[in-house]
N, C-alpha and C. Protein backbone atom coordinates (compact mmCIF):
# COMPACT_ATOMS: atom_id res chain seq x y z
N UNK A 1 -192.08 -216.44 -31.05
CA UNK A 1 -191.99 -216.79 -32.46
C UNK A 1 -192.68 -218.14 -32.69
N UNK A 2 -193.05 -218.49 -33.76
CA UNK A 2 -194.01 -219.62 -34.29
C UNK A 2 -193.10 -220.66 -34.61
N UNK A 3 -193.33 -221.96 -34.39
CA UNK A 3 -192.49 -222.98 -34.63
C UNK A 3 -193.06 -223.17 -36.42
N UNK A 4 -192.39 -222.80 -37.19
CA UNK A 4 -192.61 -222.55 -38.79
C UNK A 4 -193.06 -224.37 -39.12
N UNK A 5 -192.79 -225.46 -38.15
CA UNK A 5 -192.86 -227.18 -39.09
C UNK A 5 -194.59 -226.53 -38.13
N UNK A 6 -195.16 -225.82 -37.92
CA UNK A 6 -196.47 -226.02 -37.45
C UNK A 6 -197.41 -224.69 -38.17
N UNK A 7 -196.41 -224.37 -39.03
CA UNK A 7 -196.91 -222.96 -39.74
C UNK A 7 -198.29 -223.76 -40.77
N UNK A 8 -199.58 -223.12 -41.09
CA UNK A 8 -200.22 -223.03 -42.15
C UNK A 8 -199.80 -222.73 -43.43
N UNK A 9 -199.48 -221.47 -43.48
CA UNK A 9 -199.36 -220.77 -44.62
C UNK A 9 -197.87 -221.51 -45.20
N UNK A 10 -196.86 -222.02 -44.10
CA UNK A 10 -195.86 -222.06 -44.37
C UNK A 10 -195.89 -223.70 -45.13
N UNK A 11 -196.88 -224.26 -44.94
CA UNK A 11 -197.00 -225.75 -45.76
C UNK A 11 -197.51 -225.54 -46.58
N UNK A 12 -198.11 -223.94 -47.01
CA UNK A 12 -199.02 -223.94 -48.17
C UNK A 12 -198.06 -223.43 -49.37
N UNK A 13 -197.00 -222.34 -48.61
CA UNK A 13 -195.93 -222.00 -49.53
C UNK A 13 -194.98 -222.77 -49.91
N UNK A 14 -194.62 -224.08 -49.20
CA UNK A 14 -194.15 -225.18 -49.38
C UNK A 14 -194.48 -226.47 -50.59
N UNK A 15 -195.60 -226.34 -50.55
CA UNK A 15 -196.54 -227.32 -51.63
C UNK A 15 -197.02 -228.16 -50.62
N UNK A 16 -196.98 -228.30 -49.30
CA UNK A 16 -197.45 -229.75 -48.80
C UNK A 16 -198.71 -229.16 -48.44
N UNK A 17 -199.36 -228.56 -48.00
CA UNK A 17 -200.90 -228.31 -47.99
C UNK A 17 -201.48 -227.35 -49.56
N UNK A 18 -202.81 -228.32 -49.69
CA UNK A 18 -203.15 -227.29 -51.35
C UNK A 18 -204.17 -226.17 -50.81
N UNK A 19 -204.06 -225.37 -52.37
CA UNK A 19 -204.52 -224.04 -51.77
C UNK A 19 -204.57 -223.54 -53.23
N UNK A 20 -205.75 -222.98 -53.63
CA UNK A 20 -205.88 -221.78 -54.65
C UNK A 20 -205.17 -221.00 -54.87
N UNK A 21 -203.72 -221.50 -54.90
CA UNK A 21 -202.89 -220.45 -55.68
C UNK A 21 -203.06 -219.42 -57.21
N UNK A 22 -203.22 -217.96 -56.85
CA UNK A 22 -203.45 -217.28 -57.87
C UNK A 22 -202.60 -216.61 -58.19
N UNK A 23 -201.33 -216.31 -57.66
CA UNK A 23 -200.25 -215.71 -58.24
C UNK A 23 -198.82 -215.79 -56.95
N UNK A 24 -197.72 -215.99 -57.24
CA UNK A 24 -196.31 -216.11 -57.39
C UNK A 24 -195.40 -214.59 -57.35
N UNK A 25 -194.60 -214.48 -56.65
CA UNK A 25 -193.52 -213.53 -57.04
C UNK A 25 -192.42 -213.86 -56.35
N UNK A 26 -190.94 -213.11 -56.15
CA UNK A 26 -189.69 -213.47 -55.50
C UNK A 26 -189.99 -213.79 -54.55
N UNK A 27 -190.60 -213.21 -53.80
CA UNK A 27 -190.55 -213.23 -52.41
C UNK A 27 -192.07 -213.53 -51.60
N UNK A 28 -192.87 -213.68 -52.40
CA UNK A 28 -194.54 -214.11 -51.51
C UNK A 28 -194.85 -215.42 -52.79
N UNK A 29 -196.36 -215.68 -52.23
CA UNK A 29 -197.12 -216.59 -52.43
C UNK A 29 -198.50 -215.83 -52.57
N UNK A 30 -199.64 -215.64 -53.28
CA UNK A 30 -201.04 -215.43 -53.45
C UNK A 30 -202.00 -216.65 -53.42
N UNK A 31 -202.85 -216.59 -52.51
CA UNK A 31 -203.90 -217.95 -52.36
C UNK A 31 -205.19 -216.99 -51.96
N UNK A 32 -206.28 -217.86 -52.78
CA UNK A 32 -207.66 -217.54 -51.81
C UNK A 32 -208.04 -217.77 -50.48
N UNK A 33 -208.31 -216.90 -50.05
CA UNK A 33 -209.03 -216.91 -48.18
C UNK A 33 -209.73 -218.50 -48.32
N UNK A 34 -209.88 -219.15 -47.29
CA UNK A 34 -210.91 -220.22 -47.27
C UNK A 34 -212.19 -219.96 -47.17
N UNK A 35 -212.10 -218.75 -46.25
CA UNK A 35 -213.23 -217.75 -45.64
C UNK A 35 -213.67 -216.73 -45.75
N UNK A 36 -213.48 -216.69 -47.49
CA UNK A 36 -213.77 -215.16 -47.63
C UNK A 36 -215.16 -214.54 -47.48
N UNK A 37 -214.48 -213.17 -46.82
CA UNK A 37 -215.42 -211.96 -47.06
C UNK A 37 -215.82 -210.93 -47.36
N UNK A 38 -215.43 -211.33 -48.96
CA UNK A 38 -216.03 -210.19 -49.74
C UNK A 38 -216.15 -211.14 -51.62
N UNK A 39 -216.53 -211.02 -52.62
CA UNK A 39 -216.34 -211.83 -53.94
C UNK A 39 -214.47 -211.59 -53.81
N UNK A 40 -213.80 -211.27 -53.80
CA UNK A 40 -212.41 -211.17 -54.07
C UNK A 40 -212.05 -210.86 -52.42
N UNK A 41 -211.12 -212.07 -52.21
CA UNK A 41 -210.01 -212.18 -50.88
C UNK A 41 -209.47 -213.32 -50.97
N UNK A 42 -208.62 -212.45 -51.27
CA UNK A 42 -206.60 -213.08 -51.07
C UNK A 42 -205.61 -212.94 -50.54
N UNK A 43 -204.93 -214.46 -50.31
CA UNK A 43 -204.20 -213.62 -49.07
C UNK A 43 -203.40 -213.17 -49.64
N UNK A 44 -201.87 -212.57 -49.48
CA UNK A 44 -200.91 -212.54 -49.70
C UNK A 44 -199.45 -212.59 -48.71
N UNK A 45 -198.64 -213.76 -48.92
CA UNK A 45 -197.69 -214.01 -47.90
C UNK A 45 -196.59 -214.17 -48.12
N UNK A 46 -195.81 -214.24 -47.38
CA UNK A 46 -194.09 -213.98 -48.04
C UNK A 46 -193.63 -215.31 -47.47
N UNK A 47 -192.86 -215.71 -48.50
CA UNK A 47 -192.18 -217.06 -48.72
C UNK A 47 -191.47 -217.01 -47.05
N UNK A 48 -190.85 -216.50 -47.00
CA UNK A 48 -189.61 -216.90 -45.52
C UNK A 48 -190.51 -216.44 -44.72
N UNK A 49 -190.93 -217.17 -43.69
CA UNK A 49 -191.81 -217.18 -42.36
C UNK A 49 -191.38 -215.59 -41.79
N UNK A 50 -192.67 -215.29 -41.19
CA UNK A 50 -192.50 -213.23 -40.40
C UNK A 50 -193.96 -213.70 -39.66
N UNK A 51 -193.75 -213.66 -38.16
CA UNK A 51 -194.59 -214.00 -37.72
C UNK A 51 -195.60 -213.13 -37.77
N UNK A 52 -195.75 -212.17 -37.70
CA UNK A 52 -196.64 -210.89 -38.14
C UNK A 52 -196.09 -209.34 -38.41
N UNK A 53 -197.10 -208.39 -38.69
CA UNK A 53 -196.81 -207.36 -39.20
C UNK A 53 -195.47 -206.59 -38.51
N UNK A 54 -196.01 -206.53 -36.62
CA UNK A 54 -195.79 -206.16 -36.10
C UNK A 54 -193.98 -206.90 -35.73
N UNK A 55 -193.24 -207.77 -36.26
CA UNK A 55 -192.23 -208.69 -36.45
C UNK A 55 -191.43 -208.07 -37.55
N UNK A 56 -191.90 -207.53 -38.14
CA UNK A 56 -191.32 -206.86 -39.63
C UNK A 56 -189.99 -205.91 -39.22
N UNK A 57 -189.03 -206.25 -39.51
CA UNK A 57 -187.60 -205.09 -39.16
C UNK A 57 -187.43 -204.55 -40.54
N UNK A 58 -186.13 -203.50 -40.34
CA UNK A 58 -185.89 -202.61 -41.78
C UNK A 58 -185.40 -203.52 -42.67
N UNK A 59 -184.62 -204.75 -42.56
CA UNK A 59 -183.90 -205.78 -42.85
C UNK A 59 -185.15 -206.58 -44.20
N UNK A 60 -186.32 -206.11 -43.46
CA UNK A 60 -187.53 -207.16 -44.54
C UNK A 60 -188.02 -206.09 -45.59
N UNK A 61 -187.41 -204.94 -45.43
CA UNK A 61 -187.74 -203.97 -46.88
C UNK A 61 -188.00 -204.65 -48.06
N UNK A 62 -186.96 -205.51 -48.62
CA UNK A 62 -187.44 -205.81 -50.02
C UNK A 62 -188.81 -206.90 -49.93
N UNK A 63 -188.93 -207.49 -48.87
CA UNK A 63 -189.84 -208.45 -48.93
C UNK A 63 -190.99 -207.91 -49.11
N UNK A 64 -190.92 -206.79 -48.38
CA UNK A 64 -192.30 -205.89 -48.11
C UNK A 64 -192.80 -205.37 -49.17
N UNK A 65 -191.97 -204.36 -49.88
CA UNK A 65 -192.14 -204.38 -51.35
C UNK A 65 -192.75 -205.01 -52.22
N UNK A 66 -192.33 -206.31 -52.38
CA UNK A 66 -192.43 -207.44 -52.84
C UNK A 66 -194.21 -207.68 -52.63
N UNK A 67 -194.04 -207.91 -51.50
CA UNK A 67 -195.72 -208.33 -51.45
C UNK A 67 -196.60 -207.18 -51.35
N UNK A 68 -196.31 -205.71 -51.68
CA UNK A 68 -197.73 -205.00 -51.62
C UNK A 68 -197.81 -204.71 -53.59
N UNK A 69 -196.40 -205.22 -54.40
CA UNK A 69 -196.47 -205.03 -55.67
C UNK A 69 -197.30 -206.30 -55.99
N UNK A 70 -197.07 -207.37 -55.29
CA UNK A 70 -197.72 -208.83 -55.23
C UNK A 70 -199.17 -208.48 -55.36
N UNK A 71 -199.75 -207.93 -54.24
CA UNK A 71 -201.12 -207.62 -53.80
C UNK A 71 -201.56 -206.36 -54.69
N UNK A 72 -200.93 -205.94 -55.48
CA UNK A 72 -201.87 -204.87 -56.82
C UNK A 72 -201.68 -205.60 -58.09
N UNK A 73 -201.02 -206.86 -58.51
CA UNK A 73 -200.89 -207.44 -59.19
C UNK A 73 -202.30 -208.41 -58.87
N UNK A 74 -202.39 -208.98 -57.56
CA UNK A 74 -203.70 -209.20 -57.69
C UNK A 74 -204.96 -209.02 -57.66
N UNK A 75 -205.07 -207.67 -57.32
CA UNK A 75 -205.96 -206.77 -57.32
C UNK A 75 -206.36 -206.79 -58.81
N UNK A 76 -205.22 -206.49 -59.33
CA UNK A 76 -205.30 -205.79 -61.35
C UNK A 76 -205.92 -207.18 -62.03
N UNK A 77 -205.73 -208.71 -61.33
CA UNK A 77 -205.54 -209.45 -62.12
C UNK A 77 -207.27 -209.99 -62.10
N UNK A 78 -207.68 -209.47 -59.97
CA UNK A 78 -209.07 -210.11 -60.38
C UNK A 78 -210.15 -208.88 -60.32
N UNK A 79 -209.61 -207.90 -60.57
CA UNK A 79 -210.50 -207.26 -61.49
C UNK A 79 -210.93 -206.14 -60.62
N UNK A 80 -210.29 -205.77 -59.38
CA UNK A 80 -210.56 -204.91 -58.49
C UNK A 80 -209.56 -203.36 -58.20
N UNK A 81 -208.93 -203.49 -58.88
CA UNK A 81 -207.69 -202.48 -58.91
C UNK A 81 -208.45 -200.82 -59.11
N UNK A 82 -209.27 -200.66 -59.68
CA UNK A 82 -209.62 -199.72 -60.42
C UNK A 82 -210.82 -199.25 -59.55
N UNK A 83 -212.06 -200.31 -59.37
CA UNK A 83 -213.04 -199.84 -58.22
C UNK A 83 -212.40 -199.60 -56.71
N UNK A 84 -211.60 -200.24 -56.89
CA UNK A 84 -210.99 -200.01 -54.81
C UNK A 84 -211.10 -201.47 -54.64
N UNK A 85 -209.81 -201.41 -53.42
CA UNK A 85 -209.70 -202.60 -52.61
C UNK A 85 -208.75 -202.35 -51.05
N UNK A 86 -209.33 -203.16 -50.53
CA UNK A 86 -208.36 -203.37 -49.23
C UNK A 86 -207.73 -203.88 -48.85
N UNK A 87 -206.43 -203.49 -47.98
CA UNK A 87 -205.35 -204.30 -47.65
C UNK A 87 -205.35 -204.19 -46.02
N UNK A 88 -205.10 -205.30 -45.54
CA UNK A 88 -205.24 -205.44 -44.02
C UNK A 88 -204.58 -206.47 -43.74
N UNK A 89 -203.77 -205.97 -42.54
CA UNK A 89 -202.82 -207.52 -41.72
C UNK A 89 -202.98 -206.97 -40.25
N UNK A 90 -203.35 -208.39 -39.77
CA UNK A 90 -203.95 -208.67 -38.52
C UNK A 90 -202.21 -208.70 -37.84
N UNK A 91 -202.76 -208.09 -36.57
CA UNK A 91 -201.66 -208.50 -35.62
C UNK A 91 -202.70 -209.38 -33.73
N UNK A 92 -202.03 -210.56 -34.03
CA UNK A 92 -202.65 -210.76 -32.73
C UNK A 92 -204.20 -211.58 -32.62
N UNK A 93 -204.38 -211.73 -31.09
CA UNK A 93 -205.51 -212.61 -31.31
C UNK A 93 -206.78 -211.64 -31.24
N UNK A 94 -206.55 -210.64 -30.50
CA UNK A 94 -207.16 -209.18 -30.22
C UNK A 94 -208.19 -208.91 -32.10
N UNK A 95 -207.48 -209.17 -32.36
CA UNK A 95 -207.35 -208.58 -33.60
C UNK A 95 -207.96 -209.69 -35.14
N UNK A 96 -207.74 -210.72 -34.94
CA UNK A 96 -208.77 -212.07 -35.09
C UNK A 96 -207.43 -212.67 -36.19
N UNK A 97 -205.98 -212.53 -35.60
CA UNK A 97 -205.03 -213.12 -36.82
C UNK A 97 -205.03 -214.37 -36.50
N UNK A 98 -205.66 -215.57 -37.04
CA UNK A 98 -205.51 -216.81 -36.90
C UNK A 98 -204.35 -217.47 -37.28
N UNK A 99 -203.17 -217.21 -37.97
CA UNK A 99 -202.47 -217.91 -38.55
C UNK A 99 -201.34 -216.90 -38.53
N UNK A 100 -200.27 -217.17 -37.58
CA UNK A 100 -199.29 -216.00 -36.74
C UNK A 100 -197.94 -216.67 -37.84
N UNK A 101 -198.23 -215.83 -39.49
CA UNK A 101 -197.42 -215.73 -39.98
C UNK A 101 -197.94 -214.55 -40.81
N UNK A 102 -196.76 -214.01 -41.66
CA UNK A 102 -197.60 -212.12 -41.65
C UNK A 102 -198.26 -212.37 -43.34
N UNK A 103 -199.23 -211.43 -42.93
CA UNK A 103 -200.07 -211.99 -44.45
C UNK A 103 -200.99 -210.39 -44.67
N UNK A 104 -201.30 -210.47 -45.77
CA UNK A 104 -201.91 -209.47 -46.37
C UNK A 104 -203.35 -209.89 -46.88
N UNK A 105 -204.55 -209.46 -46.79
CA UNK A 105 -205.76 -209.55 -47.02
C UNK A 105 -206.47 -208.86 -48.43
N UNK A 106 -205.93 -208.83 -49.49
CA UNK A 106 -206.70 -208.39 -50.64
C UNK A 106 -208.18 -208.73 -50.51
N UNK A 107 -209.06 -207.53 -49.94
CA UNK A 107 -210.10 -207.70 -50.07
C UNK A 107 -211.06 -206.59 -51.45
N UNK A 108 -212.23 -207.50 -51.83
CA UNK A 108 -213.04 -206.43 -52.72
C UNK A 108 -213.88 -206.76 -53.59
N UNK A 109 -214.43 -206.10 -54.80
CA UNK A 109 -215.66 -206.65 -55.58
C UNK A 109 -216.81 -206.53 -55.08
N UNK A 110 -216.94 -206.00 -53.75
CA UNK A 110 -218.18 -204.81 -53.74
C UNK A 110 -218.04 -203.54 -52.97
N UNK A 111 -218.60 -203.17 -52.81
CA UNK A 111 -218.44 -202.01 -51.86
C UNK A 111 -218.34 -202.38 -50.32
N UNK A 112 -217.04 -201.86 -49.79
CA UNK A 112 -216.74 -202.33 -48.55
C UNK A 112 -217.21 -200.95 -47.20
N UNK A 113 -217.53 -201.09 -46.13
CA UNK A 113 -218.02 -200.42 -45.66
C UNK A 113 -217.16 -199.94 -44.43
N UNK A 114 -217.36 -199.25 -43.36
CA UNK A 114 -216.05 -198.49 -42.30
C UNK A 114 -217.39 -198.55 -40.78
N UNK A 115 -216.61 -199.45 -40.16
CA UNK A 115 -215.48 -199.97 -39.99
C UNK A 115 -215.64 -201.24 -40.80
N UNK A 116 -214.11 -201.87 -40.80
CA UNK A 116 -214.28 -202.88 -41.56
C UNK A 116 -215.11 -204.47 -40.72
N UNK A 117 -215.58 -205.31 -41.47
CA UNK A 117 -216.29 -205.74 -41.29
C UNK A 117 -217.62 -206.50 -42.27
């Protein structure tokens, strides 16, 4: 498990690190990628630290909820809901998750291609 006083995301949901916050709900936080890749990528992350996907018990149901209604809210809001978008959470280093707290990837705004990438 991640020592959360060394979390990223978790100082960003905090207010002590800034960040392009684009939308709010009970239970997550919405910010822009630093690094995005695609015109629209956002993350989306849930307020109480989950070190990744693969960390998720039945217990985090509503949270989960929470952030994939989060992540079509921001989809709808920047304008991608309707052409398509993607949702992706990294597990691992295998896998390129830099920041081992669980997060969601709203990607989109052009045509995305398979595999992803």
């Amino acid at each position: 498990m991640t020592d959360v006083t060394d979390c990223l995301f978790c100082a960003i949901v905090a207010g002590t690190t800034p960040a392009d916050v684009v939308a709010r709900s009970d239970h997550g936080v919405a910010f822009r990628d630093v690094n995005p890749q695609a015109p629209v990528h956002v993350l989306v992350v849930p307020i109480r630290h989950i070190d990744h996907a693969a960390a998720v018990t039945a217990a985090d149901g509503a949270v989960l909820a929470d952030l994939f209604v989060l992540a079509r809210r921001v989809a709808e809001a920047e304008g991608v809901a309707d052409s398509g978008f993607r949702l992706v959470a990294n597990v691992g280093e295998d896998a390129a998750n830099s920041v081992p707290h669980l997060h969601l990837h709203v990607i989109g705004g052009r045509r995305l291609g398979w595999p992803p990438g």
